[in-house]
C-alpha atoms as a PDB file:
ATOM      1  CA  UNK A   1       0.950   8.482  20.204  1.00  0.00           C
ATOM      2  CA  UNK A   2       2.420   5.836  22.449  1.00  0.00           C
ATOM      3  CA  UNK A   3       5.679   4.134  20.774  1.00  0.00           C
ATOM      4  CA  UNK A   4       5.492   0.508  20.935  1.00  0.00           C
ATOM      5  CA  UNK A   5       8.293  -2.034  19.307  1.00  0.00           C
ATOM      6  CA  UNK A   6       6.677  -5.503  19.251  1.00  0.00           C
ATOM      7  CA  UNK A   7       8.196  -8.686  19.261  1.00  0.00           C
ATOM      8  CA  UNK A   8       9.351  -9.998  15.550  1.00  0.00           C
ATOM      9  CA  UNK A   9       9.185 -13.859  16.660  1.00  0.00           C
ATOM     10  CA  UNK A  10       5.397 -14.962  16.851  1.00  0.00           C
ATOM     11  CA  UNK A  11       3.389 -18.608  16.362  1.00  0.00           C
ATOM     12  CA  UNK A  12       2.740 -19.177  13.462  1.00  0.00           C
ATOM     13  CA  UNK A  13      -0.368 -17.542  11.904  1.00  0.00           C
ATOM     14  CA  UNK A  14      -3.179 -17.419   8.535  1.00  0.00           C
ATOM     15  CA  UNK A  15      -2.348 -14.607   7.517  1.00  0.00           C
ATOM     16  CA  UNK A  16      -2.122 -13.922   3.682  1.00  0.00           C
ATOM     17  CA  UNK A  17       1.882 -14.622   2.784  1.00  0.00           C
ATOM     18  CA  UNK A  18       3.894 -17.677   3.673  1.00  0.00           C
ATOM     19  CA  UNK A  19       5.694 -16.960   6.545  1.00  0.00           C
ATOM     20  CA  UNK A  20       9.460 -17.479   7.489  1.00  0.00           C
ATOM     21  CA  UNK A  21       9.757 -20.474   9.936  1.00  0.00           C
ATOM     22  CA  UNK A  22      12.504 -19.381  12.738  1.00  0.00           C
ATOM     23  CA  UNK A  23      13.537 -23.529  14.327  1.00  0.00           C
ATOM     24  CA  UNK A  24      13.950 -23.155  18.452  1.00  0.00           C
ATOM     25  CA  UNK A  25      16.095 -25.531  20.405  1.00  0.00           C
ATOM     26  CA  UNK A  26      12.867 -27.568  21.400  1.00  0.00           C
ATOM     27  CA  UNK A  27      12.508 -30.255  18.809  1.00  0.00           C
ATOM     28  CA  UNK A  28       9.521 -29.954  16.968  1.00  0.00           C
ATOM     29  CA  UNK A  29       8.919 -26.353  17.917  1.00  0.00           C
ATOM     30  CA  UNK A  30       9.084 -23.204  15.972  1.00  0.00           C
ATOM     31  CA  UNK A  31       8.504 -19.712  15.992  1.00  0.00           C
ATOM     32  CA  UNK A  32       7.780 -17.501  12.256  1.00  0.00           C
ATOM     33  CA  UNK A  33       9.093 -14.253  11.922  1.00  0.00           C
ATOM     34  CA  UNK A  34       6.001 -11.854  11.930  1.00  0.00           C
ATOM     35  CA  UNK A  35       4.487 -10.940   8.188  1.00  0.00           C
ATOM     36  CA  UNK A  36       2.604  -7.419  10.185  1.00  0.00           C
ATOM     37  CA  UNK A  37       2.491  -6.244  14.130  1.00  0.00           C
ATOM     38  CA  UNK A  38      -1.166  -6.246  13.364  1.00  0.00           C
ATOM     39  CA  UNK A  39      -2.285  -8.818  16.308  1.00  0.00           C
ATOM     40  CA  UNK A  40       0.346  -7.149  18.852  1.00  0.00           C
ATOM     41  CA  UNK A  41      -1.466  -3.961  17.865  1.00  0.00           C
ATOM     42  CA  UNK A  42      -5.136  -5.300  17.762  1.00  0.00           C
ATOM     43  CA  UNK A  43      -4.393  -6.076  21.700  1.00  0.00           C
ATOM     44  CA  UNK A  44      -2.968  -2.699  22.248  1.00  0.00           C
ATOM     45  CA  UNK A  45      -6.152  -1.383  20.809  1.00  0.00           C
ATOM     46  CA  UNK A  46      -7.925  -3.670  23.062  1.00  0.00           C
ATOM     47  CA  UNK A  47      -6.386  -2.969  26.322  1.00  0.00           C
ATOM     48  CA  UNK A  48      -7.070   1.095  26.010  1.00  0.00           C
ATOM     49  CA  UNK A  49      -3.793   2.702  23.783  1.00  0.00           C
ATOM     50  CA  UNK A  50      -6.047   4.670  21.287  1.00  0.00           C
ATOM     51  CA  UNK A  51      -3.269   5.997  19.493  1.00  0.00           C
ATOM     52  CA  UNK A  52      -0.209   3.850  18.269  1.00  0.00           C
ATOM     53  CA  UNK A  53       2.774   3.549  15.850  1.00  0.00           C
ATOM     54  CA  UNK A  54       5.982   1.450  15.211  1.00  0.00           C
ATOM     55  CA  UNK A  55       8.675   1.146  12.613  1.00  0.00           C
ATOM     56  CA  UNK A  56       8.106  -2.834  12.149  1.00  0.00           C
ATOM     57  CA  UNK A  57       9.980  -5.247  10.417  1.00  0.00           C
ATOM     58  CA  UNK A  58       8.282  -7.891   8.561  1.00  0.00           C
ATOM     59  CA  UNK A  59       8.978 -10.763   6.699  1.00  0.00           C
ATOM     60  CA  UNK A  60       6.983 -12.360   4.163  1.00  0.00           C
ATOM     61  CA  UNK A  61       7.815 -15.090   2.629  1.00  0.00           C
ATOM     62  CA  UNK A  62       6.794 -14.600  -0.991  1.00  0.00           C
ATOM     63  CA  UNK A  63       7.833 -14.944  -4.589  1.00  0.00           C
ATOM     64  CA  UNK A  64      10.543 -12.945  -5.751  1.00  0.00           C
ATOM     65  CA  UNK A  65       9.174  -9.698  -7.585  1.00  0.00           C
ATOM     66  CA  UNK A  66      10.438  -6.812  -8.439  1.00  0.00           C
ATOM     67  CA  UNK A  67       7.374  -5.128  -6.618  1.00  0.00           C
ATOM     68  CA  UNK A  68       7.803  -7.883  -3.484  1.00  0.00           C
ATOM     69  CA  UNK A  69      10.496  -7.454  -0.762  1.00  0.00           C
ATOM     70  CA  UNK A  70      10.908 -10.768   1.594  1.00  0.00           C
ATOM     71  CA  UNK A  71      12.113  -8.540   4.399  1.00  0.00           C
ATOM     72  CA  UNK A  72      10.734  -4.710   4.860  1.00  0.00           C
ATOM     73  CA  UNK A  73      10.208  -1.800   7.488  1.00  0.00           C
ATOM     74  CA  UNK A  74       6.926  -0.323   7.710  1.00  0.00           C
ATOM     75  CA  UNK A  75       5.539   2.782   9.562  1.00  0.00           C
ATOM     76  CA  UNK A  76       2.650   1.332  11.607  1.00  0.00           C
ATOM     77  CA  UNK A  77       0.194   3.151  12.966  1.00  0.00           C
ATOM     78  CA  UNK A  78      -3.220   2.578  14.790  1.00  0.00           C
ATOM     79  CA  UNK A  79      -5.605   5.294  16.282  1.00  0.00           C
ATOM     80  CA  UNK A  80      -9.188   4.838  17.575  1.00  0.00           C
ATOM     81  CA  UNK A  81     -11.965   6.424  16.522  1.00  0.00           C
ATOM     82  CA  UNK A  82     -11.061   8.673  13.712  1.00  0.00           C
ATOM     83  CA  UNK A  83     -12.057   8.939  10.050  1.00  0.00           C
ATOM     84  CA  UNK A  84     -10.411   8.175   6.847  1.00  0.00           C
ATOM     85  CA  UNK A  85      -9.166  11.987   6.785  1.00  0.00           C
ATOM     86  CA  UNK A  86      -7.961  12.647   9.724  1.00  0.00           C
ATOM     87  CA  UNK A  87      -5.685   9.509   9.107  1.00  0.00           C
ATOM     88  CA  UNK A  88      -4.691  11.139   5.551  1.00  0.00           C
ATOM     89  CA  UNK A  89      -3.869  14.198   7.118  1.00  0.00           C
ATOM     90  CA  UNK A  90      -1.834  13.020   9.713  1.00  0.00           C
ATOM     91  CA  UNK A  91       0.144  10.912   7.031  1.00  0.00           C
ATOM     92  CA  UNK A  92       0.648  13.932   4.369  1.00  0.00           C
ATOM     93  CA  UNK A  93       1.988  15.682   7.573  1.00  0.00           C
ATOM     94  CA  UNK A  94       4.517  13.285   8.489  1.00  0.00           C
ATOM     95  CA  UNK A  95       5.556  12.627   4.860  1.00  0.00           C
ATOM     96  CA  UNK A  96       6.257  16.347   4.893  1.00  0.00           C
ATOM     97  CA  UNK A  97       8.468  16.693   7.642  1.00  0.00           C
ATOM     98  CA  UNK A  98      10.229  13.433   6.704  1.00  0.00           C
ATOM     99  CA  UNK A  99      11.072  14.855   3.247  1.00  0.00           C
ATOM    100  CA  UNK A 100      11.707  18.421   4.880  1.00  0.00           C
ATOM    101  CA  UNK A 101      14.329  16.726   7.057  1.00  0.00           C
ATOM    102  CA  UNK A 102      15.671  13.890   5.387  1.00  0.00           C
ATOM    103  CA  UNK A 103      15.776  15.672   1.440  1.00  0.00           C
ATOM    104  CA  UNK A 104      15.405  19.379   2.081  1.00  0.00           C
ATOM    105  CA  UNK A 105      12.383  19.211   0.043  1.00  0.00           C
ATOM    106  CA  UNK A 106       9.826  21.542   0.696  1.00  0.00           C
ATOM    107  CA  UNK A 107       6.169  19.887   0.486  1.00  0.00           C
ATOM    108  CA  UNK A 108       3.524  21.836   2.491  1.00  0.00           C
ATOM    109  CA  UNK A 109       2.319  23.711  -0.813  1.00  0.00           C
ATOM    110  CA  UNK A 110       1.108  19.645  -2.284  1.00  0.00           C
ATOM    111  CA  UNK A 111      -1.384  19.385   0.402  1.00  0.00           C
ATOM    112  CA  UNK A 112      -3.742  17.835  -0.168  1.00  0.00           C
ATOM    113  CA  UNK A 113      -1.581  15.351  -1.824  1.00  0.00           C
ATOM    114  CA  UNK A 114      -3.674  14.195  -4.976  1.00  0.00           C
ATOM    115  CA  UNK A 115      -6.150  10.815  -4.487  1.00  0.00           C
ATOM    116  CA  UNK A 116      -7.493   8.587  -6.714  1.00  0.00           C
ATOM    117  CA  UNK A 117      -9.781   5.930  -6.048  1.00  0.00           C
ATOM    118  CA  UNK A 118      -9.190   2.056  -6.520  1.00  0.00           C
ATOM    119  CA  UNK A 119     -11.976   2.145  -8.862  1.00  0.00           C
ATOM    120  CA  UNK A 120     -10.500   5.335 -10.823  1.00  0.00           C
ATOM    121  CA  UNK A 121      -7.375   4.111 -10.706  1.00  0.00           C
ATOM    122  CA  UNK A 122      -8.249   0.721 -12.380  1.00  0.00           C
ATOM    123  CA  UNK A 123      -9.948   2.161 -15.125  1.00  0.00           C
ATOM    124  CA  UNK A 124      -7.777   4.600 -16.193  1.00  0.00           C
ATOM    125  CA  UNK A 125      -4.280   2.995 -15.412  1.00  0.00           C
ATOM    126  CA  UNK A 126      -5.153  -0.768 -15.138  1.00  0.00           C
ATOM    127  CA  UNK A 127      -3.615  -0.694 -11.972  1.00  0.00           C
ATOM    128  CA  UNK A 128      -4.238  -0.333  -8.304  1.00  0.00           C
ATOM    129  CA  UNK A 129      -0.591   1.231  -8.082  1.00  0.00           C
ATOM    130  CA  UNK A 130      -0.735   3.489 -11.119  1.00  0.00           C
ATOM    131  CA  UNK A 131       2.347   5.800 -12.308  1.00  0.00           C
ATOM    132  CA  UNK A 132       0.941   8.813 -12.440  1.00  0.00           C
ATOM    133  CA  UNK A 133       4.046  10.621 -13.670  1.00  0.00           C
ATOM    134  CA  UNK A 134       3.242  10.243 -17.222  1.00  0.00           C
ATOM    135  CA  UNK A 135      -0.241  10.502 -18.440  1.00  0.00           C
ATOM    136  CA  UNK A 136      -0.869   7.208 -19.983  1.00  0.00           C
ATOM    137  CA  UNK A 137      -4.392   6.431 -19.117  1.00  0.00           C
ATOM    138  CA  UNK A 138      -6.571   4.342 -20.532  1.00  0.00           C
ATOM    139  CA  UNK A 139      -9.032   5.509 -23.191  1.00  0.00           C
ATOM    140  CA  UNK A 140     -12.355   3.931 -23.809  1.00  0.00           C
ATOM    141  CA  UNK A 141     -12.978   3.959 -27.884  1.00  0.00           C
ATOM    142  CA  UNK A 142     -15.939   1.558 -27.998  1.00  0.00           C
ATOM    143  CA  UNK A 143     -17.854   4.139 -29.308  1.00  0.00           C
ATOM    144  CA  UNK A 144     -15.523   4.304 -32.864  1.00  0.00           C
ATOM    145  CA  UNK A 145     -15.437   0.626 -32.296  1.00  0.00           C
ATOM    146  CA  UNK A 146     -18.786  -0.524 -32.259  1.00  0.00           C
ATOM    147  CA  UNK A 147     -22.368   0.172 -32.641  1.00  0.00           C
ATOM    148  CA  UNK A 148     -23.542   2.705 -30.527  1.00  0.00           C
ATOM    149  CA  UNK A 149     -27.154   1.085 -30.204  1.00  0.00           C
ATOM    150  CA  UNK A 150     -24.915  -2.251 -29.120  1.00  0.00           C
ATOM    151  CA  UNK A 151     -26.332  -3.731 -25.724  1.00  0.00           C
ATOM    152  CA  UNK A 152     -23.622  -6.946 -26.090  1.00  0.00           C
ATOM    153  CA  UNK A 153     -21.219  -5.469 -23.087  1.00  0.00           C
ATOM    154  CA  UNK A 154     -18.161  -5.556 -25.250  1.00  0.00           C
ATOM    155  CA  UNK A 155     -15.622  -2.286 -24.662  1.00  0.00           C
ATOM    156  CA  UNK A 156     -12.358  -1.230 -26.493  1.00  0.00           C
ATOM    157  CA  UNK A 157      -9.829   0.522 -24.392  1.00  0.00           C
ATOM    158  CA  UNK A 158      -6.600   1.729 -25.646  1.00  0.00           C
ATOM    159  CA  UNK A 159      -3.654   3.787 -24.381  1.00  0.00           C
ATOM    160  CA  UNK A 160      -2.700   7.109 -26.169  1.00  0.00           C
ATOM    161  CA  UNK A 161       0.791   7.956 -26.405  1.00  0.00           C
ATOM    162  CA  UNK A 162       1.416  11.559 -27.073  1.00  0.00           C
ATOM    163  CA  UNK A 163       3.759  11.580 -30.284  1.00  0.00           C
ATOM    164  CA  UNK A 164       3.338   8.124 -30.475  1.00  0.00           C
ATOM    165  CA  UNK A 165       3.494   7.742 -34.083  1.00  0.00           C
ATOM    166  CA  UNK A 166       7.006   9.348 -34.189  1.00  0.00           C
ATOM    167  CA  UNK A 167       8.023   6.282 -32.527  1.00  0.00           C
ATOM    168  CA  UNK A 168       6.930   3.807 -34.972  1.00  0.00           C
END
């Protein structure tokens, strides 16, 4: 992997977010802080590196969240001509050694770490970022619900909670 640190200041773009506006000394002119490094990268790519990565700072200019940050550092990576594994793989290995080093925590008997599918993970947790700590998933019941022979489309879903009625 070549180590690359691009430039944060960049012309204004489409991208998805609103972006930061950074005023220059020129009037009229302005630079916005960069939301990804993904058009530095896409000319890396371009002109031959076929492997990359960068801890990038980027700024997006969104609504306040809890699950938003304006300002973040991201591991970037690029690499050419690989599949969808290899990429995993090479992740679950870093993570490793980053939580061997930083935490003392020994991970290499995880791999491979467990995956779930958007479409999985939508239908059972209602949620592309699912908690998967606690097992809350969603239960279709349209079956108790309604008629069996029923073609109208309709589902019931609910959520079991183990002990749940020692709550209420």
């Amino acid at each position: 992997f070549v180590e690359v640190e691009t430039p944060i200041l960049f012309k204004s773009t489409s991208e998805g977010a609103r972006e930061f506006i950074v005023p220059t000394r020129t009037k009229g002119s302005f630079y916005a802080l960069t939301q990804s490094p993904q058009q530095y990268k896409q000319l890396l790519m371009a002109g031959g590196i076929d492997k990359y990565f960068q801890m990038a700072k980027c700024f997006r200019d969104e609504d306040l969240r809890t699950d938003r940050q304006p300002e973040f550092t991201q591991i970037d990576l690029e690499m050419s001509f690989v599949k969808a594994n290899e990429i995993r793989s090479l992740i679950e290995k870093m993570l490793i050694k980053v939580w061997e080093k930083v935490l003392g925590v020994d991970l290499k008997n995880k791999i491979p770490f467990p995956r779930i599918t958007f479409k999985e993970a939508i239908s059972k947790f209602g949620s592309d970022k699912p908690d998967t700590r606690y097992s809350m998933e969603i239960k279709d019941i349209s079956s108790f619900v309604f008629d069996p022979l029923d073609q109208s489309g309709y589902c019931a879903e609910c959520l079991v909670v183990k002990n749940g009625a020692i709550l209420l």
